[in-house]
N, C-alpha and C. Protein backbone atom coordinates (compact mmCIF):
# COMPACT_ATOMS: atom_id res chain seq x y z
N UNK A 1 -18.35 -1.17 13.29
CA UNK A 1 -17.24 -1.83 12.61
C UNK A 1 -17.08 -1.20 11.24
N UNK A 2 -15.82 -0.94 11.04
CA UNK A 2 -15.49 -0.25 9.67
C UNK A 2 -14.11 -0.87 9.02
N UNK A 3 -14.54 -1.46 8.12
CA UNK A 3 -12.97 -2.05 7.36
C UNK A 3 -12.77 -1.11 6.13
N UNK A 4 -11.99 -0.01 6.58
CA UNK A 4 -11.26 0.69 5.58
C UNK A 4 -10.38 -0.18 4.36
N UNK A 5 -10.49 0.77 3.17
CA UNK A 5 -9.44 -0.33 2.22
C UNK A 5 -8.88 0.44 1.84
N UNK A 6 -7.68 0.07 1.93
CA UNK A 6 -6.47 0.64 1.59
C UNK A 6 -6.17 0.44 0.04
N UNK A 7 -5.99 1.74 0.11
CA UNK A 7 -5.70 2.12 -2.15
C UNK A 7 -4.08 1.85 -2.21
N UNK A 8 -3.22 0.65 -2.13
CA UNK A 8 -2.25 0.44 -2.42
C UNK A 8 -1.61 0.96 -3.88
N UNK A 9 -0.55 1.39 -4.31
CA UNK A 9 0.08 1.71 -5.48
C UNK A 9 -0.40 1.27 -6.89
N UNK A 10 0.09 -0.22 -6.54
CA UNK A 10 -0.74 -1.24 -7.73
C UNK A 10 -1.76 -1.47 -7.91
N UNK A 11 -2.44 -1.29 -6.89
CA UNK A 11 -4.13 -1.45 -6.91
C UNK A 11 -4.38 -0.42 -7.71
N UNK A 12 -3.81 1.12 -7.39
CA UNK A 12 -4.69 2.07 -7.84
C UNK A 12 -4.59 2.19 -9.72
N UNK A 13 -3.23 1.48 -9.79
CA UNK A 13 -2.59 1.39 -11.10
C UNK A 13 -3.96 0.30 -11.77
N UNK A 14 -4.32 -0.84 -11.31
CA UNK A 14 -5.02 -1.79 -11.74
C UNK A 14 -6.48 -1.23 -11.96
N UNK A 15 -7.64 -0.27 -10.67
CA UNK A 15 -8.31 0.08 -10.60
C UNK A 15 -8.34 1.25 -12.03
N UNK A 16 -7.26 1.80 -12.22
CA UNK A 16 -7.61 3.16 -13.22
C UNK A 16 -7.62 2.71 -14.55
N UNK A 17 -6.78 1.06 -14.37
CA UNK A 17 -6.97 0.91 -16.02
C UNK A 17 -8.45 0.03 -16.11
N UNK A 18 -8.81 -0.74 -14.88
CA UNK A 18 -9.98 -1.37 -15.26
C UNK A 18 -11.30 -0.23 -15.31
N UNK A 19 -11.04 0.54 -14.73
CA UNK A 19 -12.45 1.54 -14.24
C UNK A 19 -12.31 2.38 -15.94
N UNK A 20 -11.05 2.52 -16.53
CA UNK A 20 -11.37 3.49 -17.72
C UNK A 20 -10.76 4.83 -17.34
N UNK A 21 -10.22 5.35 -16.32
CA UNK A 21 -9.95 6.44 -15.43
C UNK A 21 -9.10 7.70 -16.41
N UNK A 22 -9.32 8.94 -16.38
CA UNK A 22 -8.20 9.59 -17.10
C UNK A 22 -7.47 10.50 -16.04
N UNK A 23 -6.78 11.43 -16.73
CA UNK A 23 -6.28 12.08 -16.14
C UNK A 23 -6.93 13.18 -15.03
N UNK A 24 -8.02 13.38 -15.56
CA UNK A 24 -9.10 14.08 -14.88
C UNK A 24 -9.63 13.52 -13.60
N UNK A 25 -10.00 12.17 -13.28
CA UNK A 25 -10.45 11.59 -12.56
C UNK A 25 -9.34 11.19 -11.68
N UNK A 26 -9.88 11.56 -10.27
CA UNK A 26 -9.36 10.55 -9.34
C UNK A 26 -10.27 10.36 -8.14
N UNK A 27 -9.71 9.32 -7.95
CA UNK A 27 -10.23 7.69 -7.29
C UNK A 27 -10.04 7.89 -5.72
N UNK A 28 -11.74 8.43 -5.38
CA UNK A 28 -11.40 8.98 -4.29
C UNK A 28 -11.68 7.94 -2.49
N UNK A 29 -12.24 6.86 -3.17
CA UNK A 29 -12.30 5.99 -1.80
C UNK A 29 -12.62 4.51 -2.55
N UNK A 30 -12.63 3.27 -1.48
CA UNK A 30 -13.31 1.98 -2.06
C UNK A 30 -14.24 1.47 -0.95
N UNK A 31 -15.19 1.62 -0.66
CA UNK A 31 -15.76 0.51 0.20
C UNK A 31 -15.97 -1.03 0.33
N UNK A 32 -15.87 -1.26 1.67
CA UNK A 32 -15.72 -2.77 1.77
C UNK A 32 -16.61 -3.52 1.18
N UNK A 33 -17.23 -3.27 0.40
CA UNK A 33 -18.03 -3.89 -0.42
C UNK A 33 -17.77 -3.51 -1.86
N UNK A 34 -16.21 -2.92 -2.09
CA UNK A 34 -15.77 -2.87 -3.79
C UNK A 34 -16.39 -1.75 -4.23
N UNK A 35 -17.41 -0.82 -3.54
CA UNK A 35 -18.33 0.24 -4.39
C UNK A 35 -16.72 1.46 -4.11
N UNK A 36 -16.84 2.20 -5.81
CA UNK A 36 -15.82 2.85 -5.93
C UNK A 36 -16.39 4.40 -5.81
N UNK A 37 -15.85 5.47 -5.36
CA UNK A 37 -16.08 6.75 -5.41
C UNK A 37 -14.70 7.57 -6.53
N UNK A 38 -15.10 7.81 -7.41
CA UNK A 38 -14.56 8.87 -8.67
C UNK A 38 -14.72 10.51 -8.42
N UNK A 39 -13.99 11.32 -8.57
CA UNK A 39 -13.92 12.39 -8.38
C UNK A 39 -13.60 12.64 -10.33
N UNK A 40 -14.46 13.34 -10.80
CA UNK A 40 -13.96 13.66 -12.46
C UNK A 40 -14.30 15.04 -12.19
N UNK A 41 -12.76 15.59 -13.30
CA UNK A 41 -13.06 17.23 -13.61
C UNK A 41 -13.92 17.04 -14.78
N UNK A 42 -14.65 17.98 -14.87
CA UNK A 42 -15.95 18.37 -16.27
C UNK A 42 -14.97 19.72 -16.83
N UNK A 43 -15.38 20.23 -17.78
CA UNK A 43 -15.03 21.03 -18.88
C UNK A 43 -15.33 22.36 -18.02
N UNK A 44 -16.33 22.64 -17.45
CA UNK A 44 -16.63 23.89 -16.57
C UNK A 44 -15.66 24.22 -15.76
N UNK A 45 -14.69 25.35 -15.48
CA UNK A 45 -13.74 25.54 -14.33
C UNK A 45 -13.79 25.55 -13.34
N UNK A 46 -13.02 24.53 -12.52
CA UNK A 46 -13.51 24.17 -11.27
C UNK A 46 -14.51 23.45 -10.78
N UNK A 47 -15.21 22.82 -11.17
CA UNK A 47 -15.97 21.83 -11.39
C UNK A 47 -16.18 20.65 -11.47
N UNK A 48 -16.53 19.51 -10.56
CA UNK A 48 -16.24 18.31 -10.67
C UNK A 48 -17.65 17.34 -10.37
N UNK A 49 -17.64 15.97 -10.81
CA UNK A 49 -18.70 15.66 -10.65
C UNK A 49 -18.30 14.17 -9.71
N UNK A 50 -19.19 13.75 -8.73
CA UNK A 50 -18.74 12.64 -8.17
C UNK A 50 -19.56 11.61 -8.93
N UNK A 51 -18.80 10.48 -8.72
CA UNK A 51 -19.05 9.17 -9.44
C UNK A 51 -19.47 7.98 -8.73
N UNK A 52 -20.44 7.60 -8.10
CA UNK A 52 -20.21 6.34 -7.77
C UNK A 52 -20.46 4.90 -8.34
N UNK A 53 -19.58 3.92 -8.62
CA UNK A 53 -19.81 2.56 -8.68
C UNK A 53 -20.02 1.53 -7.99
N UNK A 54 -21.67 1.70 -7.77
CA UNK A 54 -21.72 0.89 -7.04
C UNK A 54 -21.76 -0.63 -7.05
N UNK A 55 -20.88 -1.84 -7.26
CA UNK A 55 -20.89 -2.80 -7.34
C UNK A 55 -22.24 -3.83 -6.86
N UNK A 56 -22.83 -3.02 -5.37
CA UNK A 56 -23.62 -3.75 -4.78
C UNK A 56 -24.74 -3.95 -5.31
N UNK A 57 -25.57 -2.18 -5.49
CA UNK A 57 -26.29 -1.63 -6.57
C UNK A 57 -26.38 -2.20 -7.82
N UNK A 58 -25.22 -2.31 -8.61
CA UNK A 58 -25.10 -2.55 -10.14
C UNK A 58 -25.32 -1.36 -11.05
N UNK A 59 -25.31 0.00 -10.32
CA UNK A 59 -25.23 1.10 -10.88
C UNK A 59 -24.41 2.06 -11.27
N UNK A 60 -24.19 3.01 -11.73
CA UNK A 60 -22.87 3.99 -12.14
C UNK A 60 -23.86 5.07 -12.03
N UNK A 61 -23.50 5.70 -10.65
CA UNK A 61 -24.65 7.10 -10.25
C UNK A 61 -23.65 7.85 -10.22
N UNK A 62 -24.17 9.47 -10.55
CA UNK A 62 -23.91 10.76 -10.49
C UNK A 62 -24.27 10.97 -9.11
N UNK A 63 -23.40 10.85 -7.85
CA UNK A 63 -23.56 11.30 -5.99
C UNK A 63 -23.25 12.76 -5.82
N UNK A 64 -23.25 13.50 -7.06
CA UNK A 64 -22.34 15.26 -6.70
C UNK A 64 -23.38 15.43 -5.46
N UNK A 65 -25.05 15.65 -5.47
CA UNK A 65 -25.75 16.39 -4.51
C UNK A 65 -25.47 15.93 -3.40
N UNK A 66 -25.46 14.51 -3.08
CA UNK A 66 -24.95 14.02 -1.76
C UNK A 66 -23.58 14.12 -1.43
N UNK A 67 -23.02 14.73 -2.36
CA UNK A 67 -21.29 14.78 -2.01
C UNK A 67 -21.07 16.44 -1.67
N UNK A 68 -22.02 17.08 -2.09
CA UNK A 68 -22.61 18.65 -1.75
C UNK A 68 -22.76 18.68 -0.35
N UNK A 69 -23.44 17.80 -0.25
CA UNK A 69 -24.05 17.54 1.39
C UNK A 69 -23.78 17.34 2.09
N UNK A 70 -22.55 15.92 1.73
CA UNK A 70 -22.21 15.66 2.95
C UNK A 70 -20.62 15.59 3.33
N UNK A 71 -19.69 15.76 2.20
CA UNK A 71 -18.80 15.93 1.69
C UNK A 71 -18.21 14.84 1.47
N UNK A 72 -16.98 14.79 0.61
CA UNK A 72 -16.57 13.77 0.00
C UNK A 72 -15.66 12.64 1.03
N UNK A 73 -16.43 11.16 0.13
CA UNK A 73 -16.22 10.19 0.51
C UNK A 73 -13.97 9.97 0.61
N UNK A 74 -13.75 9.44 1.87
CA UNK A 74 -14.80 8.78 2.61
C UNK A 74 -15.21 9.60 3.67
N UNK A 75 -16.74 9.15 4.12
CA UNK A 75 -17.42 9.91 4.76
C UNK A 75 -17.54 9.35 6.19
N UNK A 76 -18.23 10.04 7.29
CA UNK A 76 -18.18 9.46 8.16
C UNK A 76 -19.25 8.71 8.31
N UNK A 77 -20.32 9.05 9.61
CA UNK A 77 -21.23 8.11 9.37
C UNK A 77 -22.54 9.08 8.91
N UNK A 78 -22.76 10.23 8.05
CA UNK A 78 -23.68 10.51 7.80
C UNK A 78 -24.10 10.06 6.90
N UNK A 79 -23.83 9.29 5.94
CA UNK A 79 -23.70 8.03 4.82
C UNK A 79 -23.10 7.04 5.33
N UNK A 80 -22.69 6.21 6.26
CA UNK A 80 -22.15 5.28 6.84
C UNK A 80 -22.76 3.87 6.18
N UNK A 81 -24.15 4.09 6.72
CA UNK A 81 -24.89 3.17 6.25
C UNK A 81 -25.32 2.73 4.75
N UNK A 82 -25.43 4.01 3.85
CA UNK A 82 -26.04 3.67 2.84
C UNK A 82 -24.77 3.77 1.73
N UNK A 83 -23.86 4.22 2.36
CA UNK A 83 -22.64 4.32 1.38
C UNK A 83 -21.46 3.01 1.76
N UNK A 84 -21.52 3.24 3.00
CA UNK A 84 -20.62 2.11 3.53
C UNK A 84 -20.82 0.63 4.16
N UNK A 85 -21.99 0.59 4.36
CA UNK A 85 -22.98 -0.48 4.81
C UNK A 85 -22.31 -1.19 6.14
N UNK A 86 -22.23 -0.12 7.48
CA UNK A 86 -21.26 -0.53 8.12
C UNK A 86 -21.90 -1.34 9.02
N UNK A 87 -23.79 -1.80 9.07
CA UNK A 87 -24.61 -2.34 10.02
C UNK A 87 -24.08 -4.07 9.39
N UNK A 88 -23.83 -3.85 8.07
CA UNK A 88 -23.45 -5.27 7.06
C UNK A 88 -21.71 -5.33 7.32
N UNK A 89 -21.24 -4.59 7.63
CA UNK A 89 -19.88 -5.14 8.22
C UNK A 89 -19.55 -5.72 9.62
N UNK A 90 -20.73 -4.78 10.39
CA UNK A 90 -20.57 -5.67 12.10
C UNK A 90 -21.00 -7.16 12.20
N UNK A 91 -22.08 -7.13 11.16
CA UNK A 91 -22.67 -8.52 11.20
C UNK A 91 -21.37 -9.71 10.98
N UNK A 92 -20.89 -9.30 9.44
CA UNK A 92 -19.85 -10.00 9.26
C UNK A 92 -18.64 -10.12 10.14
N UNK A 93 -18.18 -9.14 10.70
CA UNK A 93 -17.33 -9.18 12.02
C UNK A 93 -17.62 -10.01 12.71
N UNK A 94 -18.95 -9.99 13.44
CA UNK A 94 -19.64 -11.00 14.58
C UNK A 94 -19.65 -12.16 13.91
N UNK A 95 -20.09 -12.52 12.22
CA UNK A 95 -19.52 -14.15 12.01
C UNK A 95 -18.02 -14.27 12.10
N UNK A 96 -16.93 -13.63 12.41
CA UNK A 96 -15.78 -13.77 11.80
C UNK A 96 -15.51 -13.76 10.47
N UNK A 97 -16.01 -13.03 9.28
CA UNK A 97 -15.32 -13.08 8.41
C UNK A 97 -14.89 -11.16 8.41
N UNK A 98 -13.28 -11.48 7.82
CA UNK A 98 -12.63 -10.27 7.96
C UNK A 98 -12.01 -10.20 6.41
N UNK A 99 -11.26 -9.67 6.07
CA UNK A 99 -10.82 -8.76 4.93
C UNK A 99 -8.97 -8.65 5.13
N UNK A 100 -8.31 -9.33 4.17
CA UNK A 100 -7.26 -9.24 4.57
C UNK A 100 -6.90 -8.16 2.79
N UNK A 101 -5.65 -7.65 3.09
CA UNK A 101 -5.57 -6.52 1.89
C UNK A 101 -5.48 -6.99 0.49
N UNK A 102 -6.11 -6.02 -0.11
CA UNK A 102 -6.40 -6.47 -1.65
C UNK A 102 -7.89 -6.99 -1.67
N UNK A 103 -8.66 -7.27 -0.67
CA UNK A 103 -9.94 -7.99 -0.29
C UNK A 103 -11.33 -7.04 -0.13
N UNK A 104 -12.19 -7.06 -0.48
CA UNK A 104 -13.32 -6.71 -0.59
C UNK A 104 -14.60 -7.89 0.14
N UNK A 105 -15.67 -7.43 0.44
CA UNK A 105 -16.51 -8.30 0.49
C UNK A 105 -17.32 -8.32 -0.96
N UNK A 106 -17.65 -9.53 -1.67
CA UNK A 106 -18.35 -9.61 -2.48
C UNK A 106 -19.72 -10.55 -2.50
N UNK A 107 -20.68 -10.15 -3.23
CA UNK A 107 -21.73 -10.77 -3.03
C UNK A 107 -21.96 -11.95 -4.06
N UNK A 108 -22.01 -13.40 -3.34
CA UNK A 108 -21.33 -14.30 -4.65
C UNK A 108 -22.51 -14.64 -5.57
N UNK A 109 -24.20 -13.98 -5.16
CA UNK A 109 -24.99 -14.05 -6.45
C UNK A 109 -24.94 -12.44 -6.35
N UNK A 110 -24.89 -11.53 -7.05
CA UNK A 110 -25.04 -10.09 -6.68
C UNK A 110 -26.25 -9.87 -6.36
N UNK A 111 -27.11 -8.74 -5.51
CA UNK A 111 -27.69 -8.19 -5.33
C UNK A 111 -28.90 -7.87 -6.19
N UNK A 112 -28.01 -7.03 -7.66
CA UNK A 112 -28.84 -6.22 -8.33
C UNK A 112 -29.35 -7.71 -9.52
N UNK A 113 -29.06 -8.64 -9.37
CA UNK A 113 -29.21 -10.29 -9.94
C UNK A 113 -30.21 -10.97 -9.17
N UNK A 114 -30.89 -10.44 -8.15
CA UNK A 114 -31.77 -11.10 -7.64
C UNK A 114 -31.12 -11.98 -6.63
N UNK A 115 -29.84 -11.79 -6.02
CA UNK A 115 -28.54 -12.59 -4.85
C UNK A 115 -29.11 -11.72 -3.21
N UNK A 116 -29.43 -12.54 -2.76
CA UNK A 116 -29.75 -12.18 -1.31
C UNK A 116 -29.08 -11.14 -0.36
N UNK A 117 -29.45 -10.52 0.46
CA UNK A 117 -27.83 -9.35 1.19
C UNK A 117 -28.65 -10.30 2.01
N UNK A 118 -27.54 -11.33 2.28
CA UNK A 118 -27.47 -12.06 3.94
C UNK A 118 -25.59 -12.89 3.53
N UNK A 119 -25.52 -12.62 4.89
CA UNK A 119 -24.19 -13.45 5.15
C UNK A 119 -24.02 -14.86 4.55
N UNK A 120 -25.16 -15.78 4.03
CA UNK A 120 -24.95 -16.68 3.64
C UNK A 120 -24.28 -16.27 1.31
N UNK A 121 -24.79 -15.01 1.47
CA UNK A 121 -24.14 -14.80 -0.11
C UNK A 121 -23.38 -13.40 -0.29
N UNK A 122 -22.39 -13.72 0.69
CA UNK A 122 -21.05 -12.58 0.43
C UNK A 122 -20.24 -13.93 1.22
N UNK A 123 -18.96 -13.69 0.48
CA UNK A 123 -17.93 -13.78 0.58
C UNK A 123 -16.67 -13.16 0.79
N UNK A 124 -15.23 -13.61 1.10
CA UNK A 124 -14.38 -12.42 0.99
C UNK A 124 -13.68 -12.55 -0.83
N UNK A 125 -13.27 -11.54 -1.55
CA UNK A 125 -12.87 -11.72 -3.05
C UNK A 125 -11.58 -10.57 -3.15
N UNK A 126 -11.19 -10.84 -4.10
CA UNK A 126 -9.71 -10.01 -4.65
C UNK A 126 -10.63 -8.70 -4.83
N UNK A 127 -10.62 -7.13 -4.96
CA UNK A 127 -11.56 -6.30 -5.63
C UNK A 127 -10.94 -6.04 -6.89
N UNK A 128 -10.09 -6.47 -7.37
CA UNK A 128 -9.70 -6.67 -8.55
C UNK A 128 -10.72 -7.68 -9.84
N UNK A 129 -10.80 -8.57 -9.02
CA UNK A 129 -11.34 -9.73 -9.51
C UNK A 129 -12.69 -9.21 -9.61
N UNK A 130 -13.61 -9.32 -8.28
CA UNK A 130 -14.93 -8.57 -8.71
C UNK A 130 -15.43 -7.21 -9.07
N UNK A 131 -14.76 -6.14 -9.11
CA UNK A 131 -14.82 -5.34 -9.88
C UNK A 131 -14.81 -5.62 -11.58
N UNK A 132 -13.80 -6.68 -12.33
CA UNK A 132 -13.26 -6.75 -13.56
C UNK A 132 -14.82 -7.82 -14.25
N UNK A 133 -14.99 -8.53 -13.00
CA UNK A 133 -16.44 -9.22 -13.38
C UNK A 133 -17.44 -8.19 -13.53
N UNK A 134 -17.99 -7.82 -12.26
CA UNK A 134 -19.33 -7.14 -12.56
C UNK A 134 -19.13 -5.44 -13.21
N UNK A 135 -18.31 -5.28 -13.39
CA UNK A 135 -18.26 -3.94 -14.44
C UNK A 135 -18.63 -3.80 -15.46
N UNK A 136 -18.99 -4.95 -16.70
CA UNK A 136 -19.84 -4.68 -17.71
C UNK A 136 -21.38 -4.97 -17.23
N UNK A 137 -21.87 -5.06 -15.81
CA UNK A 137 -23.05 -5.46 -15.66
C UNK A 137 -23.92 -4.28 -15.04
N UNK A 138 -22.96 -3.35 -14.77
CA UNK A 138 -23.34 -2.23 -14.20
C UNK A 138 -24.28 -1.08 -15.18
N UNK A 139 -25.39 -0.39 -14.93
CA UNK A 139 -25.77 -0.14 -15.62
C UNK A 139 -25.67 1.59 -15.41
N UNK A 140 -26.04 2.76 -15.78
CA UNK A 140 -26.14 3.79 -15.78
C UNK A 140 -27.64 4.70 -15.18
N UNK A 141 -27.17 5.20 -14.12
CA UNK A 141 -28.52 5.69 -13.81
C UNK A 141 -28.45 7.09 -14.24
């Protein structure tokens, strides 16, 4: 099971001003769990570094070597799991909860907060909304 999210117009307009985004950067996938993939040019020609935010995590990682590897998100399933957490989307499928657009799954204690990864603490959320929350909580690896 894979719930793609669709980067609507306004979304992406909303995402670039909440994420900080410039002209350099673009916003190269979202997973159903709100974690964002950034594509930024660096000063070196030709050169770019991947970004991920991971919401679930609570981190802001540098993925270039795995994006070396496996190429850029979105990916299929050679990161499926650890990028897309698609074993945590069948589950949710099989309870019935689904994702209607503009929707993310969010974790309603987070993860990196000591919040359980079980179906009883995700919810469905705007990714507007939980992105604009847990973005100052995110830390830098």
């Amino acid at each position: 099971m894979h719930y793609p999210i669709t980067i609507s117009p306004p979304l992406m307009l909303q995402l670039r001003k909440i994420l900080s985004l410039t002209d350099q950067d673009t916003l190269l996938d979202i997973t159903a769990f709100g974690d964002v993939f950034i594509q930024r040019q660096v000063d070196v020609p030709n050169t770019n570094e991947h970004i991920l935010y991971s919401f679930t995590d609570g981190t802001i990682t540098d993925v270039s070597d795995l994006v070396a590897e496996h190429g850029l998100p979105p990916v299929s399933l050679d990161l499926g799991d650890q990028w897309y957490q698609f074993n945590a989307q069948a589950m949710l499928n099989d309870d019935g909860l689904t994702l209607a657009e503009g929707e993310c799954f969010g974790f309603i204690k987070p993860t990196f907060e000591g919040g359980d990864y079980g179906p009883h603490n995700i919810h469905t959320v705007k990714i507007i909304d939980y992105i604009s929350d847990l973005l100052p909580r995110l830390t830098h690896t």
